[in-house]
Protein backbone atom coordinates (compact mmCIF):
# COMPACT_ATOMS: atom_id res chain seq x y z
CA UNK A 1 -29.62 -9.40 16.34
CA UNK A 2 -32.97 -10.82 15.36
CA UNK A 3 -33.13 -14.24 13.98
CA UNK A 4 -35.17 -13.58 11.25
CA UNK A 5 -33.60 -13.36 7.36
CA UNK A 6 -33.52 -9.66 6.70
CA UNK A 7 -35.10 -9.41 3.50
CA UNK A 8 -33.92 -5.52 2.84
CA UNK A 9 -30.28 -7.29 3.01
CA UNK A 10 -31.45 -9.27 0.22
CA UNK A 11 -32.84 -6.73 -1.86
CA UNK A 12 -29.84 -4.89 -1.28
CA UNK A 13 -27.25 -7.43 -2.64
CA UNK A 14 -29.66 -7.43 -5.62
CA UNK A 15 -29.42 -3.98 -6.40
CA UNK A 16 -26.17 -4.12 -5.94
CA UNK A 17 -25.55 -6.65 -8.50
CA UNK A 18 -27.51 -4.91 -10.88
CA UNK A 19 -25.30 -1.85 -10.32
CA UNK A 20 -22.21 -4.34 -11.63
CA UNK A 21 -24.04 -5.48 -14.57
CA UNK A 22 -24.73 -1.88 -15.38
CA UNK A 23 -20.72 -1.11 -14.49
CA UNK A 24 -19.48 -3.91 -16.75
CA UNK A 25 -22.25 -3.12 -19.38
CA UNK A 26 -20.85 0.33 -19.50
CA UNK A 27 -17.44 -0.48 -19.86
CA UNK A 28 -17.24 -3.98 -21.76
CA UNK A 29 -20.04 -3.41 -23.95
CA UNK A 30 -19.88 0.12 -24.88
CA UNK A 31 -15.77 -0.23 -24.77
CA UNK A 32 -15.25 2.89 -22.63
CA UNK A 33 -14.31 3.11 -19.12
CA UNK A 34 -15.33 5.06 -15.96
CA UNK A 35 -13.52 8.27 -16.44
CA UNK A 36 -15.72 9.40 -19.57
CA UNK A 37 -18.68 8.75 -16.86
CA UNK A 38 -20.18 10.51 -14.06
CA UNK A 39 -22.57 8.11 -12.99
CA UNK A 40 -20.21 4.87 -13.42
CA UNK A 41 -17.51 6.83 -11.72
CA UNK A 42 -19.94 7.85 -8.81
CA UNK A 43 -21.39 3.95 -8.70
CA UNK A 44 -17.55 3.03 -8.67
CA UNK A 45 -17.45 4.47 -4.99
CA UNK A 46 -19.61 1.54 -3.37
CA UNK A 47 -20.96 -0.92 -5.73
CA UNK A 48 -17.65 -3.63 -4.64
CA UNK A 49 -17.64 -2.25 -1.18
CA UNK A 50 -21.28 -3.05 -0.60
CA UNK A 51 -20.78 -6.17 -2.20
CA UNK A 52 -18.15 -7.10 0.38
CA UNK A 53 -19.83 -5.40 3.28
CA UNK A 54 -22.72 -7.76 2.71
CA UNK A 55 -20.68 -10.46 2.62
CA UNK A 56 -19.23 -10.21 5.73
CA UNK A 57 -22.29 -9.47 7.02
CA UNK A 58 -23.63 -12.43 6.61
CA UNK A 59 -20.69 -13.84 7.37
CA UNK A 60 -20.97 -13.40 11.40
CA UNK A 61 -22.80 -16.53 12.47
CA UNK A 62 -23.13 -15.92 16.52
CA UNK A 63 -23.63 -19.50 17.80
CA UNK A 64 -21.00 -21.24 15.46
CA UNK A 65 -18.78 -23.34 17.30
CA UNK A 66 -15.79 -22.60 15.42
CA UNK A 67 -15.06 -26.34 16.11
CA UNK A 68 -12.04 -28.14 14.23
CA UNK A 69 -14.63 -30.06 12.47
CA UNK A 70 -17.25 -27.03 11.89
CA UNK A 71 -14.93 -24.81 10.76
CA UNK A 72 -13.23 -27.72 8.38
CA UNK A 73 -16.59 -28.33 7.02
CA UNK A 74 -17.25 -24.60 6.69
CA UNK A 75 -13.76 -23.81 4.72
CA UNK A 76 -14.12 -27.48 2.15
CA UNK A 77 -17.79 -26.10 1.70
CA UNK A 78 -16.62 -22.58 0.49
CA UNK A 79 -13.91 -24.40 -1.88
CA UNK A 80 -16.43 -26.09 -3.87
CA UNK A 81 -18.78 -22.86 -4.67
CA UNK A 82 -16.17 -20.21 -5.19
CA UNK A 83 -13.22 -22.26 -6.83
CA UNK A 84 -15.14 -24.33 -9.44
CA UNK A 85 -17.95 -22.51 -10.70
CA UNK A 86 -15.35 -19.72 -11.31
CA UNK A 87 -12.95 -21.80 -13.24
CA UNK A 88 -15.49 -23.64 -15.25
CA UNK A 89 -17.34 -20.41 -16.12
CA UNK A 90 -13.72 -18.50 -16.62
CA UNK A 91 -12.78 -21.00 -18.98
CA UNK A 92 -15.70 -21.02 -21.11
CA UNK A 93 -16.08 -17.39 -21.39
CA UNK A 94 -13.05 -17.36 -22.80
CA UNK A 95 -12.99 -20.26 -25.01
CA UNK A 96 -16.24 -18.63 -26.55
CA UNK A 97 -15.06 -14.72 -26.29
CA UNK A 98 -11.61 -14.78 -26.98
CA UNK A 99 -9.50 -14.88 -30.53
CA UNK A 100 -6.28 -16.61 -28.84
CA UNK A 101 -7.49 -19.17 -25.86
CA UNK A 102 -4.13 -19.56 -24.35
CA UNK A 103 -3.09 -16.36 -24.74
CA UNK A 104 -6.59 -14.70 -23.56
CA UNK A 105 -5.95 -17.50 -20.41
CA UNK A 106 -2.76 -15.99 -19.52
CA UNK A 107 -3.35 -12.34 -19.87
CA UNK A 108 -6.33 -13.26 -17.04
CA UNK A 109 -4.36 -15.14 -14.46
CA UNK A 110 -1.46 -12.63 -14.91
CA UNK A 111 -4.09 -10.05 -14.13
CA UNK A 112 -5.40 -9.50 -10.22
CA UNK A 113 -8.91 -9.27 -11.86
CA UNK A 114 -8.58 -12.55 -13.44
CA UNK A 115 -10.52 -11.56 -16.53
CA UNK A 116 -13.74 -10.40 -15.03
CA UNK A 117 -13.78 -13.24 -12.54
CA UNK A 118 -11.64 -11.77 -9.38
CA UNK A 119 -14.56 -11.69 -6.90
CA UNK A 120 -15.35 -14.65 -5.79
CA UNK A 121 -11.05 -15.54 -5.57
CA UNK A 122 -11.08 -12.79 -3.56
CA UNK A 123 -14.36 -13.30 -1.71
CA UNK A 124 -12.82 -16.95 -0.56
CA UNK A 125 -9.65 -15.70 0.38
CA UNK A 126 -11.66 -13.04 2.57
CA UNK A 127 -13.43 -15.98 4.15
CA UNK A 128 -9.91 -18.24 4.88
CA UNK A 129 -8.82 -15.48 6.54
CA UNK A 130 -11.71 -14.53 8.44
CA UNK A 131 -12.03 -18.31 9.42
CA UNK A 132 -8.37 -18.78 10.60
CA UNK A 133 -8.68 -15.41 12.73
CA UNK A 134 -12.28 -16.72 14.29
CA UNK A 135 -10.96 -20.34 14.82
CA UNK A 136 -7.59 -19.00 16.34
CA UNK A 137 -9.40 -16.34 18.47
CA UNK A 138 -11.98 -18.90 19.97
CA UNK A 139 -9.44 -21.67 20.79
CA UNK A 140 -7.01 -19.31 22.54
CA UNK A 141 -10.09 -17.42 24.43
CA UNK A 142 -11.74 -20.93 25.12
CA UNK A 143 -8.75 -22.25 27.12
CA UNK A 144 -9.44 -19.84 29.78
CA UNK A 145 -13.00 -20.49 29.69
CA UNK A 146 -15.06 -22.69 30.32
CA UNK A 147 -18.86 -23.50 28.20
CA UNK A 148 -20.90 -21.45 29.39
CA UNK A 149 -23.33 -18.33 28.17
CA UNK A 150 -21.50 -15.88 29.92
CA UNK A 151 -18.24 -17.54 29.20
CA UNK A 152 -19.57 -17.34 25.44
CA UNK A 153 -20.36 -14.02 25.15
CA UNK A 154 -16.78 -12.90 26.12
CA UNK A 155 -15.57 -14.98 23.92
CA UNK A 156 -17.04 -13.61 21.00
CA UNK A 157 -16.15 -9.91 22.59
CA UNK A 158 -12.27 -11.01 22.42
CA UNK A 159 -13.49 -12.32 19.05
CA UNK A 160 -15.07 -8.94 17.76
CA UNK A 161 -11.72 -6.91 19.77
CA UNK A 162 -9.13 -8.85 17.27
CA UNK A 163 -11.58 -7.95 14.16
CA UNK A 164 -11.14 -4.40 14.68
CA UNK A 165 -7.42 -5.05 15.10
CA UNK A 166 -7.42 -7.04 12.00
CA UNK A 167 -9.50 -4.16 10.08
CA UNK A 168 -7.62 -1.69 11.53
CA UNK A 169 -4.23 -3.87 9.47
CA UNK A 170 -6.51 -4.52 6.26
CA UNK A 171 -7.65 -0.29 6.82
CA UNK A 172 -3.47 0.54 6.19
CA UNK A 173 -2.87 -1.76 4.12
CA UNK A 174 -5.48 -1.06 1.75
CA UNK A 175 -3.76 2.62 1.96
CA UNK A 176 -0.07 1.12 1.01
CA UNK A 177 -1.36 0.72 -2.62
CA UNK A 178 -1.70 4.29 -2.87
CA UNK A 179 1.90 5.08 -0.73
CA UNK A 180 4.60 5.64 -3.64
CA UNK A 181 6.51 4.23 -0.31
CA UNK A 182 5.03 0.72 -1.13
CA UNK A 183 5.94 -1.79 -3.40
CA UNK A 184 4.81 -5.02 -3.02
CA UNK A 185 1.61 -4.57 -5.24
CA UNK A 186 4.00 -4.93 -8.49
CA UNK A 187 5.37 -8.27 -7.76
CA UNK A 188 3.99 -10.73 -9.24
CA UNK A 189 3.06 -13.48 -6.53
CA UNK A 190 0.47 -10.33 -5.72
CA UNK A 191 -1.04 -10.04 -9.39
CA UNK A 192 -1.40 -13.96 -9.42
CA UNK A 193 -3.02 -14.63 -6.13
CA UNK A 194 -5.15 -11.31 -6.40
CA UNK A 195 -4.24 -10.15 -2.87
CA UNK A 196 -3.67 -7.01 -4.20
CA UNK A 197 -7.84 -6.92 -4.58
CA UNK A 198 -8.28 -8.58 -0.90
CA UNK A 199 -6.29 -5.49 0.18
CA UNK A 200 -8.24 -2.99 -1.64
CA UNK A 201 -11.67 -4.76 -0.04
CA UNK A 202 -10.84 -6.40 3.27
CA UNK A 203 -12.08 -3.64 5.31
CA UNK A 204 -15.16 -3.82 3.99
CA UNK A 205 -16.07 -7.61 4.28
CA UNK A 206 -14.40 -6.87 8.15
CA UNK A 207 -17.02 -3.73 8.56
CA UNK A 208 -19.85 -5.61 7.97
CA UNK A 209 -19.09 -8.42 9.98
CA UNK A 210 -18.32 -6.05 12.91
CA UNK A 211 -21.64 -4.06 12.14
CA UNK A 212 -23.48 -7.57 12.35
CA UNK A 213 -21.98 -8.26 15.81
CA UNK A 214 -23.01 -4.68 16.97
CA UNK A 215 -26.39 -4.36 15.07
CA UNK A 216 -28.62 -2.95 18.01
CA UNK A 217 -26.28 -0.19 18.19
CA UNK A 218 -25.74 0.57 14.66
CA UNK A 219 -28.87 0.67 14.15
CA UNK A 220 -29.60 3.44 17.21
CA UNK A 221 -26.27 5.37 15.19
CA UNK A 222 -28.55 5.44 12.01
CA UNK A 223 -31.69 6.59 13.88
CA UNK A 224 -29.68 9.91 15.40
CA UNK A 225 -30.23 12.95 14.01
CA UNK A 226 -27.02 13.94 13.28
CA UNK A 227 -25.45 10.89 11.73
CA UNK A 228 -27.29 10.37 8.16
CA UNK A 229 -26.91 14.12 7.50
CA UNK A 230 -22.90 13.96 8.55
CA UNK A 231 -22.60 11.03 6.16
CA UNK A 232 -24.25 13.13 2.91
CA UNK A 233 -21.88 15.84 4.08
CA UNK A 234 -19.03 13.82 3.80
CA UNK A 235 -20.36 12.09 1.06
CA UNK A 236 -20.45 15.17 -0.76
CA UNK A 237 -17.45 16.75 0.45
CA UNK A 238 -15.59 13.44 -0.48
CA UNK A 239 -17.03 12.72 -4.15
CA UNK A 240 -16.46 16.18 -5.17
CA UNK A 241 -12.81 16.62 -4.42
CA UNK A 242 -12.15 12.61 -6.24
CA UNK A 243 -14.41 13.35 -9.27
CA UNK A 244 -13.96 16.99 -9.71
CA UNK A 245 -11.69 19.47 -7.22
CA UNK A 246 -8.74 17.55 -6.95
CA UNK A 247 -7.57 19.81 -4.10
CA UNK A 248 -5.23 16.95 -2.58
CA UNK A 249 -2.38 15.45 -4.30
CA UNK A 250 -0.27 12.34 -3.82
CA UNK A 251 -1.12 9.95 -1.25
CA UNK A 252 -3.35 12.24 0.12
CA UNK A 253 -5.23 12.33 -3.27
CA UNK A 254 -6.98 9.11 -1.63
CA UNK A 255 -8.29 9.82 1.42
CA UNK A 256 -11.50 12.17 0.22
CA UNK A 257 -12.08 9.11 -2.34
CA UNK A 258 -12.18 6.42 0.99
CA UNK A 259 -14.29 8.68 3.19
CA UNK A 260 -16.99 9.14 0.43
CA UNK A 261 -16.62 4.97 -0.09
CA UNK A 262 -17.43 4.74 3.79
CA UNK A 263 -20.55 7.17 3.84
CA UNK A 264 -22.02 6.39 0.80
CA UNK A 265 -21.84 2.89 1.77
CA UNK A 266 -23.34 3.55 5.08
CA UNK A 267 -25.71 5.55 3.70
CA UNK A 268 -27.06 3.21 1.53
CA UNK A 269 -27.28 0.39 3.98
CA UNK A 270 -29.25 3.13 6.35
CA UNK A 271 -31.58 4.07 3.15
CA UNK A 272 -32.35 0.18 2.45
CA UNK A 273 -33.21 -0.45 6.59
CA UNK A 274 -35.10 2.14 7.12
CA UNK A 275 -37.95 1.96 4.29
CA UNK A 276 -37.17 -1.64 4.60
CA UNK A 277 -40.82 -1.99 3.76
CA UNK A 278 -40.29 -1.44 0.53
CA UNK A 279 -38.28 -4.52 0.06
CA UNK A 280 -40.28 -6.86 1.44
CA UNK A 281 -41.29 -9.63 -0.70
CA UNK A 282 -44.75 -8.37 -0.56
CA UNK A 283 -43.82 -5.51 -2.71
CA UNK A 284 -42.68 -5.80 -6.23
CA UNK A 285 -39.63 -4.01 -6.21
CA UNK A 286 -38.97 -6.01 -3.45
CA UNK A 287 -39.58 -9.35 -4.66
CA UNK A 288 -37.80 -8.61 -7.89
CA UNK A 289 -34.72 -7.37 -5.80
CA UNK A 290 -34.50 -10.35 -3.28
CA UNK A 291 -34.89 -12.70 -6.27
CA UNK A 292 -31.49 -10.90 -7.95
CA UNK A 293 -30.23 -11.11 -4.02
CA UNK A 294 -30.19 -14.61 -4.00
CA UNK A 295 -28.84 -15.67 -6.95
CA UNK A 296 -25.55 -12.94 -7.19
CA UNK A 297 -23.77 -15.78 -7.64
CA UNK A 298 -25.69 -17.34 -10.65
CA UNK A 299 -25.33 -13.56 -12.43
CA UNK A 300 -22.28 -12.66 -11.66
CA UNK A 301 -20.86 -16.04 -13.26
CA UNK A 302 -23.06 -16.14 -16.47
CA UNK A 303 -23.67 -12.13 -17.26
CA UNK A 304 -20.21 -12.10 -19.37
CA UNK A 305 -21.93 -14.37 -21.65
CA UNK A 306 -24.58 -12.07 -22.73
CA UNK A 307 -23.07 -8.13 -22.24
CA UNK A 308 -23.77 -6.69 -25.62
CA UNK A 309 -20.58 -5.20 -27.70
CA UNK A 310 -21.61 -1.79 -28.79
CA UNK A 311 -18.63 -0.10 -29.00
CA UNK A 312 -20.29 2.86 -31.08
CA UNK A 313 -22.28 3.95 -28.40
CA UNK A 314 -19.24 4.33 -26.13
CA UNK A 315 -17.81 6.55 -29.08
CA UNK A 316 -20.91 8.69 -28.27
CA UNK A 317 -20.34 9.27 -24.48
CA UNK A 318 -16.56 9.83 -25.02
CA UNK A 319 -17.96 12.71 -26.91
CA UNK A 320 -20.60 13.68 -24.53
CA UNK A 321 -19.45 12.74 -20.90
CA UNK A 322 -21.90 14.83 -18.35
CA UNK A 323 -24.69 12.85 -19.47
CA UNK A 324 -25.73 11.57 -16.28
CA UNK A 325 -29.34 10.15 -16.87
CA UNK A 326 -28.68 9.37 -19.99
CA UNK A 327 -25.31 7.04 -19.29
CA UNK A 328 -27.46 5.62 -15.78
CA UNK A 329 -30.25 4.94 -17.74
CA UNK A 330 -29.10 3.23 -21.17
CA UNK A 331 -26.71 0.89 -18.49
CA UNK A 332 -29.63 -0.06 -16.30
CA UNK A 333 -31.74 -1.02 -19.33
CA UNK A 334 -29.38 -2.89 -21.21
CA UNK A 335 -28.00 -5.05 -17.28
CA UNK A 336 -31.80 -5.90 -17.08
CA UNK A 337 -31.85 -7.84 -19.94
CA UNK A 338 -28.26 -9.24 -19.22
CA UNK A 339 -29.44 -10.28 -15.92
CA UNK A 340 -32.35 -11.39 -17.29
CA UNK A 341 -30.77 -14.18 -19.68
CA UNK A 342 -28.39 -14.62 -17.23
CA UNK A 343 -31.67 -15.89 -14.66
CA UNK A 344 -32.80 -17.89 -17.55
CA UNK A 345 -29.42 -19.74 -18.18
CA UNK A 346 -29.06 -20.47 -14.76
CA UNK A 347 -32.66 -22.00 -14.49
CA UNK A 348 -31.60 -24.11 -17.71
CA UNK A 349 -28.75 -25.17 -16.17
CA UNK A 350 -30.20 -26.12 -12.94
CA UNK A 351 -32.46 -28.55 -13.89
CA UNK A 352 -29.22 -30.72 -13.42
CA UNK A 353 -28.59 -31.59 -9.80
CA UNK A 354 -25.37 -32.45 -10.48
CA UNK A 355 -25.21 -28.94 -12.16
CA UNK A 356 -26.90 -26.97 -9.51
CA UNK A 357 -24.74 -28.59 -7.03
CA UNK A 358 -21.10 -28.13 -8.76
CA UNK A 359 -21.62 -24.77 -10.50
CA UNK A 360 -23.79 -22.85 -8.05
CA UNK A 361 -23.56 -24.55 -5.03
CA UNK A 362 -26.61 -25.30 -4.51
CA UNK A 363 -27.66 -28.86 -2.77
């Protein structure tokens, strides 16, 4: 894996963000949801699980020690950027938004999407877990061992063979949700702590840390022949039979709708390495995107603020839903200029150290 930041990663976390503007545009602002919308429903399929995917991603650090102290240092560090930002920005959305604060305040922690603000609850428990499995993994494996680089590396193979275990757990239990078999989603210890949402997106945060560990040969996958036009065939055949077809019913009714999550993420991740020269900072589109990259964080806490209620347009598309372009674009234009306040904001509110440092994390 090279050592280098890889600035198409970047770019892609930015235009993925935009893509959840544009989502929560769509549906908060124009007060509609996805179903009235080809293009939200089709953005539906990978926006979150690219979002995660990065994350874990970057997640995979290869020469962390997974120390008691590193690792203590690593989970008090992720408490103070996803826990407080969210609450502080949580609360004040809704002090400002809402008609009845308490009530409004309720209704969101009852909810697993907390109001808007799941992801980065569910991001942290993601990390916790990933942590505990890591630190576990290596202290088991390392009494066995000794220190040294060969003794390393098959450490962190044992490490990478209990991920795929552990995705393989988060992989079925993402598919009891859908299993009229299942009911543990309904209780309400599940709604509270949102692990109903770390079960819909564990896999992905775990595929993208188990893609960083085996980059050289994910990358040779991409550059067959045969893969990239596999995934746009299942991609296709997937999409069509969620959106449209319908040919499989029950529990079965999700399994077309994963596979078409799982290529079109892939296939976006392929698209953004291989004209990763387009994403460079050098480029505009590129600097623009890496600049969104690296402050997801900043947006996705402040954006609520600014989405723009225009609930009359939403009346429109409800009348006319195959407008494709037309939804895509009118989304895309309005989350530009909510990301673009949201930038602004965050640059006010950074002039603060204390500020940068307790509601974006930043040192």
């Amino acid at each position: 894996m090279p050592k280098q930041r890889l600035e198409w990663l970047d770019a892609l976390r930015g235009f993925t963000m935009f893509l959840v503007v544009a989502n929560h545009t769509y549906g908060f602002g124009f007060d509609t949801n996805t179903k009235y919308s080809m293009f939200m429903s089709l953005c539906l399929l990978f926006r979150m699980p690219l979002f995660f995917f990065i994350s874990g991603f970057l997640a995979y650090k290869a020469s962390f020690s997974w120390s008691l102290r590193d690792t203590g240092e690593l989970v008090a560090k992720k408490l103070r950027v996803q826990i407080i930002p969210t609450l502080v920005f949580m609360t004040a959305e809704i002090a400002l938004m809402a008609k009845h604060f308490w009530e409004r305040m309720g209704e969101a922690w009852e909810s697993p999407t907390k109001g808007g603000y799941w992801f980065t609850m569910v991001l942290l428990l993601m990390f916790l877990i990933y942590y505990t499995v890591c630190f576990i993994t290596r202290k088991l494996s390392s009494l066995s061992m000794g220190s040294s680089e060969e003794d390393l590396a098959a450490q962190r193979r044992i490490e990478a063979a209990v991920l795929i275990i552990v995705w393989g757990v988060a992989v079925f239990a993402y598919a009891t949700l859908y299993m009229r078999w299942f009911s543990w989603r309904k209780e309400p210890f599940f709604r509270y702590s949102s692990l109903t949402e770390v079960a819909r997106y564990f896999q992905f945060f775990l595929l993208g840390n188990l893609v960083h560990r085996y980059w050289p040969q994910v990358q040779r996958l991409f550059d067959t022949r045969w893969f990239y036009p596999l995934l746009i065939v299942i991609a296709f055949l997937g999409a069509g039979d969620y959106l449209k077809w319908h040919n499989l019913r029950m529990e079965w009714a999700n399994l077309p709708r994963t596979l078409s999550m799982y290529a079109f993420l892939l296939m976006i991740v392929a698209f953004f390495r291989h004209y990763e020269r387009w994403f460079t900072k050098e480029t505009r589109l590129g600097a623009a995107l890496q600049y969104i990259g690296v402050r997801t964080l900043d947006i996705y806490l402040i954006h609520y603020f600014f989405i723009p209620r225009l609930p009359d347009i939403g009346v429109w598309f409800k009348a006319h839903p195959t407008n494709f372009v037309l939804e895509g674009t009118s989304a895309i234009i309005l989350a530009t200029l909510v990301i673009a306040f949201s930038l602004l904001t965050s640059h006010v509110l950074r002039v603060s150290p204390f500020l940068k440092k307790w509601l974006f994390g930043r040192d």
